[in-house]
C-alpha atoms as a PDB file:
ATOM      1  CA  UNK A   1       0.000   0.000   0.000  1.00  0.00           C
ATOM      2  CA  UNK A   2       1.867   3.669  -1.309  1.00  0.00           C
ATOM      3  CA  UNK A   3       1.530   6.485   1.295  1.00  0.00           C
ATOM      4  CA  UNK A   4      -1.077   8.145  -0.479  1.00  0.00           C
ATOM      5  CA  UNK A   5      -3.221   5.437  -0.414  1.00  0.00           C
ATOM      6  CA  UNK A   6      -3.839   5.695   3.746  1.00  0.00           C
ATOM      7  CA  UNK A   7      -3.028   9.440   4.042  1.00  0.00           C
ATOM      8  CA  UNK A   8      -6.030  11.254   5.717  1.00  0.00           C
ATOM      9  CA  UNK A   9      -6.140  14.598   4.523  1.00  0.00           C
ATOM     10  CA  UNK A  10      -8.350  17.744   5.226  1.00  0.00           C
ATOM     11  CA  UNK A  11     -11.834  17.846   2.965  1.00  0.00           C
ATOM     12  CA  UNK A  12      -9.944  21.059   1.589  1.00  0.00           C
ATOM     13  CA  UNK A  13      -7.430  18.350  -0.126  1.00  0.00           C
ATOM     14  CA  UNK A  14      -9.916  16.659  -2.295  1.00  0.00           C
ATOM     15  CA  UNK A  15      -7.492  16.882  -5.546  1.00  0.00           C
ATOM     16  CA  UNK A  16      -8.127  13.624  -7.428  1.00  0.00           C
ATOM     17  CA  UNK A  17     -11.521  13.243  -6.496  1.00  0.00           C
ATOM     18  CA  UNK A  18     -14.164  13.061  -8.879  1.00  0.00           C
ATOM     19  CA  UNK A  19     -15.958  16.087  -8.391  1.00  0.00           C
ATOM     20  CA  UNK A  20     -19.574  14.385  -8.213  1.00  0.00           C
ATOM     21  CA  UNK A  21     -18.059  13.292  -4.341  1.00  0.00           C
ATOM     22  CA  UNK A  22     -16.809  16.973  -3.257  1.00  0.00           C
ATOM     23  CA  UNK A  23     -20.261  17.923  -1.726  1.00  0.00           C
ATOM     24  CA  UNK A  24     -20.799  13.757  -0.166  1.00  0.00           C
ATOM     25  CA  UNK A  25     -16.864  14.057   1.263  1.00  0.00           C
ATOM     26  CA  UNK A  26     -17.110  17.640   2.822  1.00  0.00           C
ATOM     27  CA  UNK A  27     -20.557  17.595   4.337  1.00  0.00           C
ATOM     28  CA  UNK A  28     -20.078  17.831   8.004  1.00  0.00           C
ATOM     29  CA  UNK A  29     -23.837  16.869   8.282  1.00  0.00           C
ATOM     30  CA  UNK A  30     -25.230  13.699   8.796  1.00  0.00           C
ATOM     31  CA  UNK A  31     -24.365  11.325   5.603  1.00  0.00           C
ATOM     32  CA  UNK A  32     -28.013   9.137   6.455  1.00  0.00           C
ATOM     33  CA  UNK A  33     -30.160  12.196   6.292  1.00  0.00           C
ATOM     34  CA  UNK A  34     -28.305  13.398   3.089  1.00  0.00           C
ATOM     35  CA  UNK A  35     -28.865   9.567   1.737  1.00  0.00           C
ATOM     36  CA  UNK A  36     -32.352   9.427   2.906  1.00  0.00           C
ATOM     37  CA  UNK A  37     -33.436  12.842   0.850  1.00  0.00           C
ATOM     38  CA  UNK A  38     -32.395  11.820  -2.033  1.00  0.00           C
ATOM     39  CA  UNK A  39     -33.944   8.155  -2.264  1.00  0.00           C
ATOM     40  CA  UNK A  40     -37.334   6.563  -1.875  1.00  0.00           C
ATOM     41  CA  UNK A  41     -35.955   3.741   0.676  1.00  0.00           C
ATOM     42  CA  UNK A  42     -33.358   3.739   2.261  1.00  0.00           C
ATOM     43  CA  UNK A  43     -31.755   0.393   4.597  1.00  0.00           C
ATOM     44  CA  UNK A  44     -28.837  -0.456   6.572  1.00  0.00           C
ATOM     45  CA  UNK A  45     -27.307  -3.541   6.000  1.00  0.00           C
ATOM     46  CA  UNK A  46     -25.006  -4.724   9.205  1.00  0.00           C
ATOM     47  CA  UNK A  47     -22.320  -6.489   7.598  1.00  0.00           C
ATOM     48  CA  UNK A  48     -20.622  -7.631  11.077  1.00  0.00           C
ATOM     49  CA  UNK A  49     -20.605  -6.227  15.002  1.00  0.00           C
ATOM     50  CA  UNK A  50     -17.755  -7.824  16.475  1.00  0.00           C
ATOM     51  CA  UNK A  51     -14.317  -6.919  18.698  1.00  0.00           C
ATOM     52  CA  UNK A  52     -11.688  -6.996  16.238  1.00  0.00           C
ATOM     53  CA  UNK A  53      -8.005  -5.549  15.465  1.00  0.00           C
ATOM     54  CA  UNK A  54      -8.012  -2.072  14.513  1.00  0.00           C
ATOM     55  CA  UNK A  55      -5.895  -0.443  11.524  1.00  0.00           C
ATOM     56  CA  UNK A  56      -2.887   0.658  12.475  1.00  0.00           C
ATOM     57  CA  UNK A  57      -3.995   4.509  11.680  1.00  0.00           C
ATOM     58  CA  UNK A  58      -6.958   3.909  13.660  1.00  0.00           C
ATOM     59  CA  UNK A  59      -6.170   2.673  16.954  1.00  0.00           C
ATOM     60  CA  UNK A  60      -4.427   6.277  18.410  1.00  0.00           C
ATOM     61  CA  UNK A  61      -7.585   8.495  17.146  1.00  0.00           C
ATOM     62  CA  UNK A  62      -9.885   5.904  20.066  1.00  0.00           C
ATOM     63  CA  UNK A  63      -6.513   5.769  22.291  1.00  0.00           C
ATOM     64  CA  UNK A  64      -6.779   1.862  22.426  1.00  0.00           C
ATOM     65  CA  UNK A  65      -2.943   0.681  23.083  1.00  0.00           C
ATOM     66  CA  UNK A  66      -1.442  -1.502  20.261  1.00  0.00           C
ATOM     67  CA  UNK A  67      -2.385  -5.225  19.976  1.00  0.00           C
ATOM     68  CA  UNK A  68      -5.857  -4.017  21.565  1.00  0.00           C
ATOM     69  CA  UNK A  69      -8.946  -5.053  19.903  1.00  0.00           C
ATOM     70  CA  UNK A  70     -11.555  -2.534  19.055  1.00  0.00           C
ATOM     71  CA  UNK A  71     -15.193  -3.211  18.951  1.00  0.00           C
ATOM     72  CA  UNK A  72     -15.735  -2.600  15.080  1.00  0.00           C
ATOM     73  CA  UNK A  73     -19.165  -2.794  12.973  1.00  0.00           C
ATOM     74  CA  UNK A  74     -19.533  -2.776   9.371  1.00  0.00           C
ATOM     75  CA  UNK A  75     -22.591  -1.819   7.269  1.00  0.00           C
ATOM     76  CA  UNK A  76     -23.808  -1.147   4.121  1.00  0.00           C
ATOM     77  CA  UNK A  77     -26.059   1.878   3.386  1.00  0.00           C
ATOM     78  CA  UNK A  78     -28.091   0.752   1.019  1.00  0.00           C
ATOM     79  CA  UNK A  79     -30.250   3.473  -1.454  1.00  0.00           C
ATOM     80  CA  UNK A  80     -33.556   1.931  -3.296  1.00  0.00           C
ATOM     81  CA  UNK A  81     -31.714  -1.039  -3.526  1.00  0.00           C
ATOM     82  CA  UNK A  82     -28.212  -0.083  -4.396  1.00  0.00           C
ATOM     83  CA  UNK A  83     -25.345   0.098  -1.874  1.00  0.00           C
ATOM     84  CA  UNK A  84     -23.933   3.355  -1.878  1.00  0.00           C
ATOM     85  CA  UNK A  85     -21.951   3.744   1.354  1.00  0.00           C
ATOM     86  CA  UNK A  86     -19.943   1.160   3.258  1.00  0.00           C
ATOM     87  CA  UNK A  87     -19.423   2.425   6.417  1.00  0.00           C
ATOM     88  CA  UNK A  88     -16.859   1.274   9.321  1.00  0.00           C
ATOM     89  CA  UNK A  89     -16.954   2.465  12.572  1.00  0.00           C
ATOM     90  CA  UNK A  90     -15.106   1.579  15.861  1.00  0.00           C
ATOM     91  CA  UNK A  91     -14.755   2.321  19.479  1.00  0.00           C
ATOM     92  CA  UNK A  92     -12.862   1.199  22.641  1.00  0.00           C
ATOM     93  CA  UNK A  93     -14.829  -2.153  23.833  1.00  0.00           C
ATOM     94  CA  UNK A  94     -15.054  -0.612  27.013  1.00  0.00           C
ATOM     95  CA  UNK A  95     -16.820   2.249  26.053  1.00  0.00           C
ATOM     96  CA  UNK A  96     -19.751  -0.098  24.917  1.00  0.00           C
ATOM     97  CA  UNK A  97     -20.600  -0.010  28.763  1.00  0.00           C
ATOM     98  CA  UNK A  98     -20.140   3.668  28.841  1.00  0.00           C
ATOM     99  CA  UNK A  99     -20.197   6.474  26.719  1.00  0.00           C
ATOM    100  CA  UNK A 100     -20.969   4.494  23.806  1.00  0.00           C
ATOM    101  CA  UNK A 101     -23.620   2.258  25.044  1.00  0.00           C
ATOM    102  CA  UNK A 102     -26.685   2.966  22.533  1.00  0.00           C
ATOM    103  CA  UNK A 103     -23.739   1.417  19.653  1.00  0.00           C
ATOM    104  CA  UNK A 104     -24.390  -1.881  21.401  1.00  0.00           C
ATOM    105  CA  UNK A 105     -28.379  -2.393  20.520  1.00  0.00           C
ATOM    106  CA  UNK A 106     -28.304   0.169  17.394  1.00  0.00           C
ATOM    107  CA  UNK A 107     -28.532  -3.322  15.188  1.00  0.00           C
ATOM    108  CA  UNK A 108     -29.699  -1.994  12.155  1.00  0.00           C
ATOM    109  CA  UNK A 109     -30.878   1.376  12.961  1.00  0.00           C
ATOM    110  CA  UNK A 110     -28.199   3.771  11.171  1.00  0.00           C
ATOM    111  CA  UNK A 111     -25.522   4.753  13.370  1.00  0.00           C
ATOM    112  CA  UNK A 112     -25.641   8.532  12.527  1.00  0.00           C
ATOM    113  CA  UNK A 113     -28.998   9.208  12.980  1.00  0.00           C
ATOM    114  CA  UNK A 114     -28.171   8.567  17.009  1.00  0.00           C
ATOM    115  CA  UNK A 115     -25.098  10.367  16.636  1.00  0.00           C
ATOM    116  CA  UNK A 116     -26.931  13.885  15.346  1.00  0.00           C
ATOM    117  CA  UNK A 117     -29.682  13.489  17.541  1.00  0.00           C
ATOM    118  CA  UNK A 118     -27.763  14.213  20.575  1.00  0.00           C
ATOM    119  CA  UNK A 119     -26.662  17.670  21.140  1.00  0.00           C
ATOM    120  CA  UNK A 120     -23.837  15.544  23.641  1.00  0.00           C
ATOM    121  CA  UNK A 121     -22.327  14.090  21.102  1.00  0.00           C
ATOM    122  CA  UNK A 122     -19.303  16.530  19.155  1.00  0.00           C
ATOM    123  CA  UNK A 123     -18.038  15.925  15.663  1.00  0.00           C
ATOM    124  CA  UNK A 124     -14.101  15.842  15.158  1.00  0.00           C
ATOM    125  CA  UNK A 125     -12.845  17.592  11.543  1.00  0.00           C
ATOM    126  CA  UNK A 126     -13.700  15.675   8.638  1.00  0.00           C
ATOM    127  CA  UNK A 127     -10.466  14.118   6.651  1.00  0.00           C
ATOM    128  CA  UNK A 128     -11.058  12.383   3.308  1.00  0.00           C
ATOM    129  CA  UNK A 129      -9.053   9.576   1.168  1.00  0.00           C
ATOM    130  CA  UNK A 130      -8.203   7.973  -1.654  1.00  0.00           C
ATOM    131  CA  UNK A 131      -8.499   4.208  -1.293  1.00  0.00           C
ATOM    132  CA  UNK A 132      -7.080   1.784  -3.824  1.00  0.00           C
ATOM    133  CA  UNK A 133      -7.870  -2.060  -4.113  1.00  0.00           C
ATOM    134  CA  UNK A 134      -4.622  -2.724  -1.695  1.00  0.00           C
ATOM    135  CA  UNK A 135      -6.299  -0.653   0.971  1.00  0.00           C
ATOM    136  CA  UNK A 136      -8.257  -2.603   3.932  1.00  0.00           C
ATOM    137  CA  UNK A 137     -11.243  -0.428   3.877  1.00  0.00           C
ATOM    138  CA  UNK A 138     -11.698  -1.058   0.288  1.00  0.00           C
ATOM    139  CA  UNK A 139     -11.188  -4.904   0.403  1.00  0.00           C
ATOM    140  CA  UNK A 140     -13.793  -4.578   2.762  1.00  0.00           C
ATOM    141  CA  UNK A 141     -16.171  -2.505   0.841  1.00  0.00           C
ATOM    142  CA  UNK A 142     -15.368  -5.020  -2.216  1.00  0.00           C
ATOM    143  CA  UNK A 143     -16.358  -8.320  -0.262  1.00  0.00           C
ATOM    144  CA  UNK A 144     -19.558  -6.541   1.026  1.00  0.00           C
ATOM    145  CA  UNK A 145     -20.707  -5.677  -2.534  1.00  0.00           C
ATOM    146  CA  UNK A 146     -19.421  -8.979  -3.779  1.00  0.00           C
ATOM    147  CA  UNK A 147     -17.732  -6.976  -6.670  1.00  0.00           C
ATOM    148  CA  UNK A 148     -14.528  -5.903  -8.225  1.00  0.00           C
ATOM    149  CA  UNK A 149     -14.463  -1.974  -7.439  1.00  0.00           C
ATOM    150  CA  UNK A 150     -12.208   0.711  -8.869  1.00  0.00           C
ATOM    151  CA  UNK A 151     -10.470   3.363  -7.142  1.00  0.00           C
ATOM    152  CA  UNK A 152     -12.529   4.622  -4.191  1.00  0.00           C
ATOM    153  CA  UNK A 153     -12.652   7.972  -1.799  1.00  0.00           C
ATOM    154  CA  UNK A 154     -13.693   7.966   1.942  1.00  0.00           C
ATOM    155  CA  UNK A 155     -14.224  10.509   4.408  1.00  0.00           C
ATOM    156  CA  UNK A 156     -13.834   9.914   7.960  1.00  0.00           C
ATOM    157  CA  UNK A 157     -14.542  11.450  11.654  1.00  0.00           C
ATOM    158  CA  UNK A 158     -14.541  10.786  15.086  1.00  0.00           C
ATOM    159  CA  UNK A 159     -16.796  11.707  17.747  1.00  0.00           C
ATOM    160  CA  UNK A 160     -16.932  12.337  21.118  1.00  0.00           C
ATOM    161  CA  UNK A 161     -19.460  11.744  23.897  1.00  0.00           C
ATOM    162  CA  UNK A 162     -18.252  12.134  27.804  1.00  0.00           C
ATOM    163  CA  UNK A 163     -14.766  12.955  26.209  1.00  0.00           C
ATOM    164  CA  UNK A 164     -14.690   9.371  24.321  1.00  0.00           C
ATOM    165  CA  UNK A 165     -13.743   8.661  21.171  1.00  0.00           C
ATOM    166  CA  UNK A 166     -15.981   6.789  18.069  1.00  0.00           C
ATOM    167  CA  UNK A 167     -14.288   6.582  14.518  1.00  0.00           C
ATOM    168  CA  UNK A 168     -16.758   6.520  11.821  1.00  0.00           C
ATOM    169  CA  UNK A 169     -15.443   6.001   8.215  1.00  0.00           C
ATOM    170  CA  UNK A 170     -17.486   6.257   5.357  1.00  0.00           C
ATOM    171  CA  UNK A 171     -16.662   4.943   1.734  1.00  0.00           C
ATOM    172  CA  UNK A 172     -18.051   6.041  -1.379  1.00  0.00           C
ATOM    173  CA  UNK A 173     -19.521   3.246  -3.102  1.00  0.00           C
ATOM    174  CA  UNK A 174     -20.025   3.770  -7.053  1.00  0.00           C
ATOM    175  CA  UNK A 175     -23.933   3.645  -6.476  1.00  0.00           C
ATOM    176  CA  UNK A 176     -23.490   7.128  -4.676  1.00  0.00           C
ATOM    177  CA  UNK A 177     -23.116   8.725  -8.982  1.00  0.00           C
ATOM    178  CA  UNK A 178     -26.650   8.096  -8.812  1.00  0.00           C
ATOM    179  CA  UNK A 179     -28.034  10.061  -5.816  1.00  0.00           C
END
């Protein structure tokens, strides 16, 4: 995997990304409302919920030590039909008893629709990403879809409630061109 393949940047740094995504990658609103406006049904699709290791990039933005396993769930968001958003987010296990506790019975309910509803919970900066086939994220999103994929951009953020941390990534499925 090159550099530039897991290099977060600012949303400013979108260079190289189709410009279809630049609104979907630098929305700091909620991704599920913007999803559900634009289709007639709209369905989550939990892919796992299960403790697992973190990437390496990801484990100091929830301050889980190394060789710690995170508590990670995978989803597809899933627009009349299509898949348009694989989404990966993850947290400190213990903060499933804690600040974090609604993540544990949110089954398929979408994730961000809790997170904007409380005025508790505060948004980090948005970064975004290119993500090439030798990427984890996009293996992932490629397995999920069943589906060879091309080149794809993510955006990610982490959020805070009682000062601890969630990571929620979000990848750009090619479904998204649609919406």
């Amino acid at each position: 995997m090159s550099r530039q393949d897991f290099r977060w940047k600012p949303r400013p740094a979108l260079a190289g990304a189709p410009l279809y995504l630049h609104p979907w990658l630098i929305d700091p609103g909620s991704l599920t409302a913007r999803i559900v406006a634009r289709c007639n049904r709209f369905q989550v699709q939990v892919l796992c919920e299960k403790r697992a290791r973190p990437f390496s990039d990801e484990r100091p933005l929830i301050g889980l030590p190394a060789g710690r396993h995170a508590w990670v769930r995978e989803v597809l968001l899933v627009a009349d039909g299509i898949p348009v958003v694989f989404a990966h987010s993850i947290l400190a296990p213990r903060d499933l008893r804690g600040a974090w506790h609604m993540a544990r019975a949110i089954g398929s309910r979408p994730l961000g629709a809790a997170l904007f509803a409380d005025p508790g919970i505060l948004r980090g900066p948005l970064s975004a990403a290119r993500l090439t086939a030798a990427h984890p994220l996009h293996r992932h999103a490629a397995a999920a879809v069943a589906a060879t994929l091309p080149t794809l951009w993510g955006r990610r953020s982490r959020f805070c409630r009682q000062d601890r941390p969630l990571l929620v990534t979000e990848v750009f499925l090619p479904g998204i061109a649609r919406l």
